[in-house]
N, C-alpha and C. Protein backbone atom coordinates (compact mmCIF):
# COMPACT_ATOMS: atom_id res chain seq x y z
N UNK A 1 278.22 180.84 118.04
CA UNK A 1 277.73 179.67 117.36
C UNK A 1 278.55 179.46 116.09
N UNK A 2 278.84 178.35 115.65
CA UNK A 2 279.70 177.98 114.70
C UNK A 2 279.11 177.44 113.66
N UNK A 3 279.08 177.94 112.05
CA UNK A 3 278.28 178.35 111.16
C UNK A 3 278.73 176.47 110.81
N UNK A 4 277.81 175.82 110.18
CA UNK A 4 277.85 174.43 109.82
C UNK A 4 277.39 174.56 107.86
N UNK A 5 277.47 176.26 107.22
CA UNK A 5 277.27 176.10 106.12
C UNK A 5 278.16 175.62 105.39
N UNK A 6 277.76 174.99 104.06
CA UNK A 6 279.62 174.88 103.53
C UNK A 6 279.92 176.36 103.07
N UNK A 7 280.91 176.78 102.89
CA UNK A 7 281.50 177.92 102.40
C UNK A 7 281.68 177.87 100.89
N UNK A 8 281.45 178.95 99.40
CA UNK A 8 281.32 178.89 98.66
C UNK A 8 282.62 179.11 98.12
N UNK A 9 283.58 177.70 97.76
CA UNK A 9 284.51 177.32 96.91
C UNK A 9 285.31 178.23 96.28
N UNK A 10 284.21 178.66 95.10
CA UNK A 10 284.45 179.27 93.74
C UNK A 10 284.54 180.80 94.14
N UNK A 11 284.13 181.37 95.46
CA UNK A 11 284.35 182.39 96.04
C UNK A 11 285.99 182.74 95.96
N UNK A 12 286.68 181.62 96.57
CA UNK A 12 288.00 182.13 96.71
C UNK A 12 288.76 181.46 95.46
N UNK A 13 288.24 180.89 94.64
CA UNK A 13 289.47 180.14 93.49
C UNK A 13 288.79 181.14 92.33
N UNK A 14 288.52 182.42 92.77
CA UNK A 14 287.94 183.27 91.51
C UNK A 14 289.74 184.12 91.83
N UNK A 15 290.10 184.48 92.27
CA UNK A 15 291.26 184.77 92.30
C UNK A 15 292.52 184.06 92.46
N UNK A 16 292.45 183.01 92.48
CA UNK A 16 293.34 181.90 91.99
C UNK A 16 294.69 182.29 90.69
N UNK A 17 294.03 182.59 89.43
CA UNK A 17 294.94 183.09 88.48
C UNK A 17 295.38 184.25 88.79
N UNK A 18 294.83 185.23 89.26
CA UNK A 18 296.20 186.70 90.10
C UNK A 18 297.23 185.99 90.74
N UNK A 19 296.64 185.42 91.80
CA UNK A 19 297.63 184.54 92.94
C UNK A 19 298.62 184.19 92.18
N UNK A 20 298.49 183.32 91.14
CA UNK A 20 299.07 182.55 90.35
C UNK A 20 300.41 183.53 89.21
N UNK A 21 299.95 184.61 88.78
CA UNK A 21 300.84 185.16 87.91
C UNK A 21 301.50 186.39 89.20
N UNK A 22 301.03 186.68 89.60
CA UNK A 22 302.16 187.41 90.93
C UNK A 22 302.94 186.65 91.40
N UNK A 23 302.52 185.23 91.69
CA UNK A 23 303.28 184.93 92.46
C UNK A 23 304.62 183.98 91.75
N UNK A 24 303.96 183.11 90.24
CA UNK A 24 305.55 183.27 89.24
C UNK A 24 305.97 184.40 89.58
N UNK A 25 305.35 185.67 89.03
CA UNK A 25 306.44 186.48 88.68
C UNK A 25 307.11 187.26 89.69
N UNK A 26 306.96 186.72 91.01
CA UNK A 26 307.56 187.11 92.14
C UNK A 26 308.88 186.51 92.72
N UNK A 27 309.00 184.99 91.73
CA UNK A 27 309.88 183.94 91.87
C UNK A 27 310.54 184.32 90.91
N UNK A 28 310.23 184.58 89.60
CA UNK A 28 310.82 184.93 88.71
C UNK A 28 311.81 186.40 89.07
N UNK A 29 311.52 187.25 89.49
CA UNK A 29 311.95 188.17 90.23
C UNK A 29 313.09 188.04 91.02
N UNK A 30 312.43 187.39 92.27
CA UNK A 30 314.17 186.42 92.88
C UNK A 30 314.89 185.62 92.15
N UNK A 31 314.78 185.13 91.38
CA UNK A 31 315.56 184.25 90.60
C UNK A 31 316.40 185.54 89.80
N UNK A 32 315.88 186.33 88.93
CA UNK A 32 316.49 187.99 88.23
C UNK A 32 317.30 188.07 89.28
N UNK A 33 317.40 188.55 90.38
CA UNK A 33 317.77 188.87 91.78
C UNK A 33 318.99 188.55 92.01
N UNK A 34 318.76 186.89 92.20
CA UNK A 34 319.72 186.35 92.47
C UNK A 34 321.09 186.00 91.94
N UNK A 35 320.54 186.23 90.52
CA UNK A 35 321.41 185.98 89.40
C UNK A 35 322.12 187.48 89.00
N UNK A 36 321.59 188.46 89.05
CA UNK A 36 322.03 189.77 89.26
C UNK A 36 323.11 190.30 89.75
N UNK A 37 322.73 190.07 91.22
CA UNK A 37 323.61 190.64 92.08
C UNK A 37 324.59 189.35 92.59
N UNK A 38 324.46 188.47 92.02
CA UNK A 38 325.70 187.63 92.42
C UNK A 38 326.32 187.87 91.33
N UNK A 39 326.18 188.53 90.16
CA UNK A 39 327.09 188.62 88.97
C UNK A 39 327.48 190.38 89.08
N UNK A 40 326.89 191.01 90.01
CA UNK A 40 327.42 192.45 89.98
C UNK A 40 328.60 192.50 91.21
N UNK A 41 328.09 191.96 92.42
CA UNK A 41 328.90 191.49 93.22
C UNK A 41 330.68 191.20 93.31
N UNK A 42 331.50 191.83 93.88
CA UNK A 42 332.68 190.53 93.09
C UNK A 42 333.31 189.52 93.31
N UNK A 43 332.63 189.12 94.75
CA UNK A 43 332.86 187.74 95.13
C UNK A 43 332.16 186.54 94.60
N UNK A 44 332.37 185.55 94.31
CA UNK A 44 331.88 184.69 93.77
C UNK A 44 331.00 183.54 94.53
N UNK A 45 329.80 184.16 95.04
CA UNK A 45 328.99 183.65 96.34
C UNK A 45 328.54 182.06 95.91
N UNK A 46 328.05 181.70 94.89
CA UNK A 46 327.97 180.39 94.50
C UNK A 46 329.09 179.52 94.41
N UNK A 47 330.00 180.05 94.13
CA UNK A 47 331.10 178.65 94.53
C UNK A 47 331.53 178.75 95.47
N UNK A 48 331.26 179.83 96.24
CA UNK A 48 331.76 180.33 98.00
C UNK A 48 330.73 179.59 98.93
N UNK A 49 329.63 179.18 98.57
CA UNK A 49 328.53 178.58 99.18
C UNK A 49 328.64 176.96 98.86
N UNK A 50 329.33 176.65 97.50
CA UNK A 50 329.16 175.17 97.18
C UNK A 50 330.28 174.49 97.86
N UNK A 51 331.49 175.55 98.12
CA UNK A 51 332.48 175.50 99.34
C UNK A 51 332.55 175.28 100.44
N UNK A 52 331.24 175.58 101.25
CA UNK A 52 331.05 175.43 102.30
C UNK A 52 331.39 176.36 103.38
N UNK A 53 331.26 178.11 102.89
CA UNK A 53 331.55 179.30 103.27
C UNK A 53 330.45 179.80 103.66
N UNK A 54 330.28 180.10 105.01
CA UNK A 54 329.28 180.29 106.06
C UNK A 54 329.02 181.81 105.44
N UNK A 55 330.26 182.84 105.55
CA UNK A 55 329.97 183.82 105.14
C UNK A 55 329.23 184.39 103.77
N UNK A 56 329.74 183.58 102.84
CA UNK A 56 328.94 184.21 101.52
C UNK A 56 327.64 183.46 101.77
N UNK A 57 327.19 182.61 102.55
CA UNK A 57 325.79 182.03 102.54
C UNK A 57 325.04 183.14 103.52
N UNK A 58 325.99 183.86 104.44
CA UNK A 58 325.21 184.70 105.57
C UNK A 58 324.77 186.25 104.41
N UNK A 59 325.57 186.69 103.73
CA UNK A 59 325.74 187.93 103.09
C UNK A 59 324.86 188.17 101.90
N UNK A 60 324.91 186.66 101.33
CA UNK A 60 323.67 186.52 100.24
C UNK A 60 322.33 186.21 100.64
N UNK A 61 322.24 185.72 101.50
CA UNK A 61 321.00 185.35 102.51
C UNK A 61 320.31 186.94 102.69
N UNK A 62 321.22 187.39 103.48
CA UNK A 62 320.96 188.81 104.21
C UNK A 62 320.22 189.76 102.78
N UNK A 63 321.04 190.16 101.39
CA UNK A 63 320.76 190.33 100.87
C UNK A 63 319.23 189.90 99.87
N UNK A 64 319.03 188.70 99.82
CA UNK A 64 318.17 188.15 99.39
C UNK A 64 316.88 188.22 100.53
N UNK A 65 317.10 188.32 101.78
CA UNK A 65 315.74 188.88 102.39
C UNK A 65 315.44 190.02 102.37
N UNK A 66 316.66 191.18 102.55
CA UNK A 66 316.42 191.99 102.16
C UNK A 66 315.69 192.70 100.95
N UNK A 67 315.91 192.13 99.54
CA UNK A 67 315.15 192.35 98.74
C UNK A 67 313.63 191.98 98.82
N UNK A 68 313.56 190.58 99.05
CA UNK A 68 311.72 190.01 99.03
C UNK A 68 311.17 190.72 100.03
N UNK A 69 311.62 191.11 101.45
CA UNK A 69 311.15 191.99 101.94
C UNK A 69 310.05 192.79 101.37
N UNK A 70 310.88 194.29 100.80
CA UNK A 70 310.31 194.66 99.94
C UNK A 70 309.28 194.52 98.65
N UNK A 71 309.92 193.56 98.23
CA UNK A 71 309.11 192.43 96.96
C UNK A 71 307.51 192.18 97.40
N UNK A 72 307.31 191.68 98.74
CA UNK A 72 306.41 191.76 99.30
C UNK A 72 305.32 192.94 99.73
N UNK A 73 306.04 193.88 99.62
CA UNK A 73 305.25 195.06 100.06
C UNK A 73 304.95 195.36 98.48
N UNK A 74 305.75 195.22 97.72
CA UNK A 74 305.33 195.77 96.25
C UNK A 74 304.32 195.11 95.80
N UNK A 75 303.70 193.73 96.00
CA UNK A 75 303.07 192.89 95.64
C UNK A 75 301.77 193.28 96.58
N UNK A 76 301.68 193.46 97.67
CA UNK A 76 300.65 193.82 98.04
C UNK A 76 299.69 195.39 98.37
N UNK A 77 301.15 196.38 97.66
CA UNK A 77 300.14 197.60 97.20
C UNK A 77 300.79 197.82 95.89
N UNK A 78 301.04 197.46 94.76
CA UNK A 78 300.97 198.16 94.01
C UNK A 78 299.20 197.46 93.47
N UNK A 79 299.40 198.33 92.24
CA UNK A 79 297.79 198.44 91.77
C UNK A 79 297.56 197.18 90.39
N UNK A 80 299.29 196.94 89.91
CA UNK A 80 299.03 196.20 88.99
C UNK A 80 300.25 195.73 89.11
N UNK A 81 300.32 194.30 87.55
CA UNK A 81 301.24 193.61 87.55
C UNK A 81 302.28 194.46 86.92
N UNK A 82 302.58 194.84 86.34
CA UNK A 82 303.69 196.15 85.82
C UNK A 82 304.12 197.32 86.89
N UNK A 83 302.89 197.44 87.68
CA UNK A 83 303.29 198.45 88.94
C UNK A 83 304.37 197.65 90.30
N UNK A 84 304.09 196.25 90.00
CA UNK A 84 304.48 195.44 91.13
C UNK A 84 306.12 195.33 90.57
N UNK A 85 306.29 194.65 89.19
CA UNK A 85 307.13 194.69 88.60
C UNK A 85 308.50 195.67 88.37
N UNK A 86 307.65 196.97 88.41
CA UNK A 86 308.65 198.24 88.58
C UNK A 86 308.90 198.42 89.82
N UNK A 87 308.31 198.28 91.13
CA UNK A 87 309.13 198.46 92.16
C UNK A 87 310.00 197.05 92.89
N UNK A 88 309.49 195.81 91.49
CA UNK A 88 310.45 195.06 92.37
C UNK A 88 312.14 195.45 91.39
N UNK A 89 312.07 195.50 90.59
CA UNK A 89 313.13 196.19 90.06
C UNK A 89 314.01 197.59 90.97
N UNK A 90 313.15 198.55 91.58
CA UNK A 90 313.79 199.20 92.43
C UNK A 90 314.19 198.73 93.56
N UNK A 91 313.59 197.97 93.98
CA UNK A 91 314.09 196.66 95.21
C UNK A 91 315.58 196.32 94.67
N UNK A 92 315.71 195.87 93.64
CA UNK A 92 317.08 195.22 93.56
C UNK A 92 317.87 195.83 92.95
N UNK A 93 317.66 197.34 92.63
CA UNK A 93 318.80 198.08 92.28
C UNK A 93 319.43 198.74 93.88
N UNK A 94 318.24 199.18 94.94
CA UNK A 94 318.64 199.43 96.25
C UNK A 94 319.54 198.43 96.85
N UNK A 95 318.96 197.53 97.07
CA UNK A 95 319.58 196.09 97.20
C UNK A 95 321.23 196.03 96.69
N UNK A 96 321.33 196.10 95.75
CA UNK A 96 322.63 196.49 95.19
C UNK A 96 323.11 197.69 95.52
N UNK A 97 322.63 198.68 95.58
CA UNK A 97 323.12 199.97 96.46
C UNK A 97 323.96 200.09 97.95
N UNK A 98 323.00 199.01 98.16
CA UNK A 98 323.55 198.83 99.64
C UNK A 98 324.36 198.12 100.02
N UNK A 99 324.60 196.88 99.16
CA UNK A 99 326.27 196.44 98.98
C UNK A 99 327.73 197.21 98.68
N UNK A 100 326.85 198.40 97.73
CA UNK A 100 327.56 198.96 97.73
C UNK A 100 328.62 200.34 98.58
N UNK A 101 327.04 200.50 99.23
CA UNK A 101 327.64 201.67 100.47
C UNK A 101 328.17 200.84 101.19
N UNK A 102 327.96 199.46 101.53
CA UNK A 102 328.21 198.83 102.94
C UNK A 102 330.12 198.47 102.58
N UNK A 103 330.44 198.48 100.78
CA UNK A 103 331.45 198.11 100.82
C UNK A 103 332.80 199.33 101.31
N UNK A 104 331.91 200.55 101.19
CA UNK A 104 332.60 201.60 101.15
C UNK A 104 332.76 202.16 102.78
N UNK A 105 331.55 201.29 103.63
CA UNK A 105 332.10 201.41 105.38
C UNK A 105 333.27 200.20 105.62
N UNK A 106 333.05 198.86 104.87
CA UNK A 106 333.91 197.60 105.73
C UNK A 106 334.84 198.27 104.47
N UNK A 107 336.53 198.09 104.60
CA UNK A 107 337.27 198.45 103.50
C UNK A 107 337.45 196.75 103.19
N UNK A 108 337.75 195.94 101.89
CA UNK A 108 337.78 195.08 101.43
C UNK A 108 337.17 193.74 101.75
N UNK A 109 335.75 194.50 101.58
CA UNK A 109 334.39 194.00 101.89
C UNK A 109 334.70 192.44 101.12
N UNK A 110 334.21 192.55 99.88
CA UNK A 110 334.12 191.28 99.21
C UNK A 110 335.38 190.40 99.71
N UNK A 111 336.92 190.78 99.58
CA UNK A 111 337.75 190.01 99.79
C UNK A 111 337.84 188.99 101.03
N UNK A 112 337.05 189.94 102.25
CA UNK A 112 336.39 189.22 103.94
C UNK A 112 334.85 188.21 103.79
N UNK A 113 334.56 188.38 102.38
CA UNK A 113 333.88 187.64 102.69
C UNK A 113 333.94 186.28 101.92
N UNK A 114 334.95 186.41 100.79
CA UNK A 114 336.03 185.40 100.12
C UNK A 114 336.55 184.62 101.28
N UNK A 115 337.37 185.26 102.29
CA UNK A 115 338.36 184.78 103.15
C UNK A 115 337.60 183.64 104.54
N UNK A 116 336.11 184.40 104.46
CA UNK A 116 335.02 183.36 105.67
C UNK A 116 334.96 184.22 106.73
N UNK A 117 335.24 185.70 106.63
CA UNK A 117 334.86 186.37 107.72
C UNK A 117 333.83 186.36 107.90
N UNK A 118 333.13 186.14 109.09
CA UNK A 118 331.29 185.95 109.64
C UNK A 118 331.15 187.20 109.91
N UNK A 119 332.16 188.33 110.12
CA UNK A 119 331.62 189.53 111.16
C UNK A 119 330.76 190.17 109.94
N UNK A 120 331.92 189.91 109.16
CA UNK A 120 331.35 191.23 107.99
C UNK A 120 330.74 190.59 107.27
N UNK A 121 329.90 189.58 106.83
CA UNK A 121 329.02 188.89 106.26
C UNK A 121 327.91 189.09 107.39
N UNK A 122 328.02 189.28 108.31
CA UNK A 122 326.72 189.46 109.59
C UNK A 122 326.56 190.78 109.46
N UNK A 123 327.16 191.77 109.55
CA UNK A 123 327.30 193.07 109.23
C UNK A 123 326.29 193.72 107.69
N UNK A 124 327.03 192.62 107.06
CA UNK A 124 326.60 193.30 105.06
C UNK A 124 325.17 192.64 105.41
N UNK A 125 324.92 191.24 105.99
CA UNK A 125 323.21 191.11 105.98
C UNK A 125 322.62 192.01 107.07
N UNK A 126 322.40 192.20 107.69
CA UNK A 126 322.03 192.90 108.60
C UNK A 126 321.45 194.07 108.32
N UNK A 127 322.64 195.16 107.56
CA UNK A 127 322.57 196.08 106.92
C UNK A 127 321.23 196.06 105.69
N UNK A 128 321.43 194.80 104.84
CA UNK A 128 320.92 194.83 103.66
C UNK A 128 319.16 194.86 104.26
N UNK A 129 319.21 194.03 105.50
CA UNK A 129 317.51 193.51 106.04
C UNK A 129 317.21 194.60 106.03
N UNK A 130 318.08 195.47 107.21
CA UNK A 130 317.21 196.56 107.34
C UNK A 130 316.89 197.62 106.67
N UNK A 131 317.93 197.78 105.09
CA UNK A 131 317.26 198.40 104.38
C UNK A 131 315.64 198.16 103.69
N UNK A 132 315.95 197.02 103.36
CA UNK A 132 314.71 195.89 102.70
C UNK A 132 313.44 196.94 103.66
N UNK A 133 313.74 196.81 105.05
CA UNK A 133 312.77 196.80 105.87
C UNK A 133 312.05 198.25 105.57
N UNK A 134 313.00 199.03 105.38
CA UNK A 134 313.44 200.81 105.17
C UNK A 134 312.26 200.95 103.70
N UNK A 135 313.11 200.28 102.90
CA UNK A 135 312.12 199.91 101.45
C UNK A 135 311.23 199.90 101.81
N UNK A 136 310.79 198.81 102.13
CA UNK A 136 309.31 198.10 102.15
C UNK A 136 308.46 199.19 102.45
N UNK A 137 308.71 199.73 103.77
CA UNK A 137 307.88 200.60 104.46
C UNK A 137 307.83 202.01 103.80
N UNK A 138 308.69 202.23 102.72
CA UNK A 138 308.48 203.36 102.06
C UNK A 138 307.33 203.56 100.60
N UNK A 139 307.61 201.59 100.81
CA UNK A 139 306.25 201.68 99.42
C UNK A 139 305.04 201.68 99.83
N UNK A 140 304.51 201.78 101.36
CA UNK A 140 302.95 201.73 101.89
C UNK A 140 302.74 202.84 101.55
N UNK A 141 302.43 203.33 100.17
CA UNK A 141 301.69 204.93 99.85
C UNK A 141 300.54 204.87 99.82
């Protein structure tokens, strides 16, 4: 039977303002992120993207899910907004880690992905997801 009560509103907009400051500061986060690791990086993925370079859009992509990935898992167990905060910060130092090992398997990683190589821009995201994924699942404590 299908309940015809109304449902009490103020029930769910009592958590409205959490919603609300996690989830700025979850944007705010990717935005840190983004701006980060395209400046630690040494290809220059924003004018490689305003170019019309498939690859730095595949590699930063890859990377950037890779991180929220995680971002996501931090947001839904840590215990607080500073707890969420500190592991999204470890999110994007890994994140950057893993550009970095990945540069040390492809040899002149960034320069292939300057040049529009797809392999190794499919490769560096790929890599980065499934760390994200690796992350994520390491913060369900």
């Amino acid at each position: 039977m299908i309940s015809t009560a109304t449902p009490d509103l103020s029930r769910y907009l009592f958590t409205l303002p959490d919603f609300a400051i996690f989830f700025i500061c979850a944007i705010i986060l990717l935005m840190v992120f983004l701006v980060v690791y395209t400046r630690l990086t040494p290809q220059k993925e924003w004018s490689l993207i305003k170019q019309g370079s498939n690859a730095a859009a595949i590699s930063l992509s890859g990377a950037t899910i890779g991180f929220a990935i995680p971002l996501g898992s931090a947001i839904t167990y840590s215990q607080s907004l500073a707890d969420m905060l500190v592991w999204g910060a470890v999110a994007l130092v890994i994140q950057w880690g893993t550009f970095v090992a990945v540069r040390l398997l492809i040899p002149g990683l960034p320069q292939r992905i300057t040049d529009g190589e797809t392999a190794a821009a499919i490769t560096v995201a790929g890599i980065s997801i499934a760390v994200g994924l690796l992350n994520a699942a390491c913060m369900t404590y």
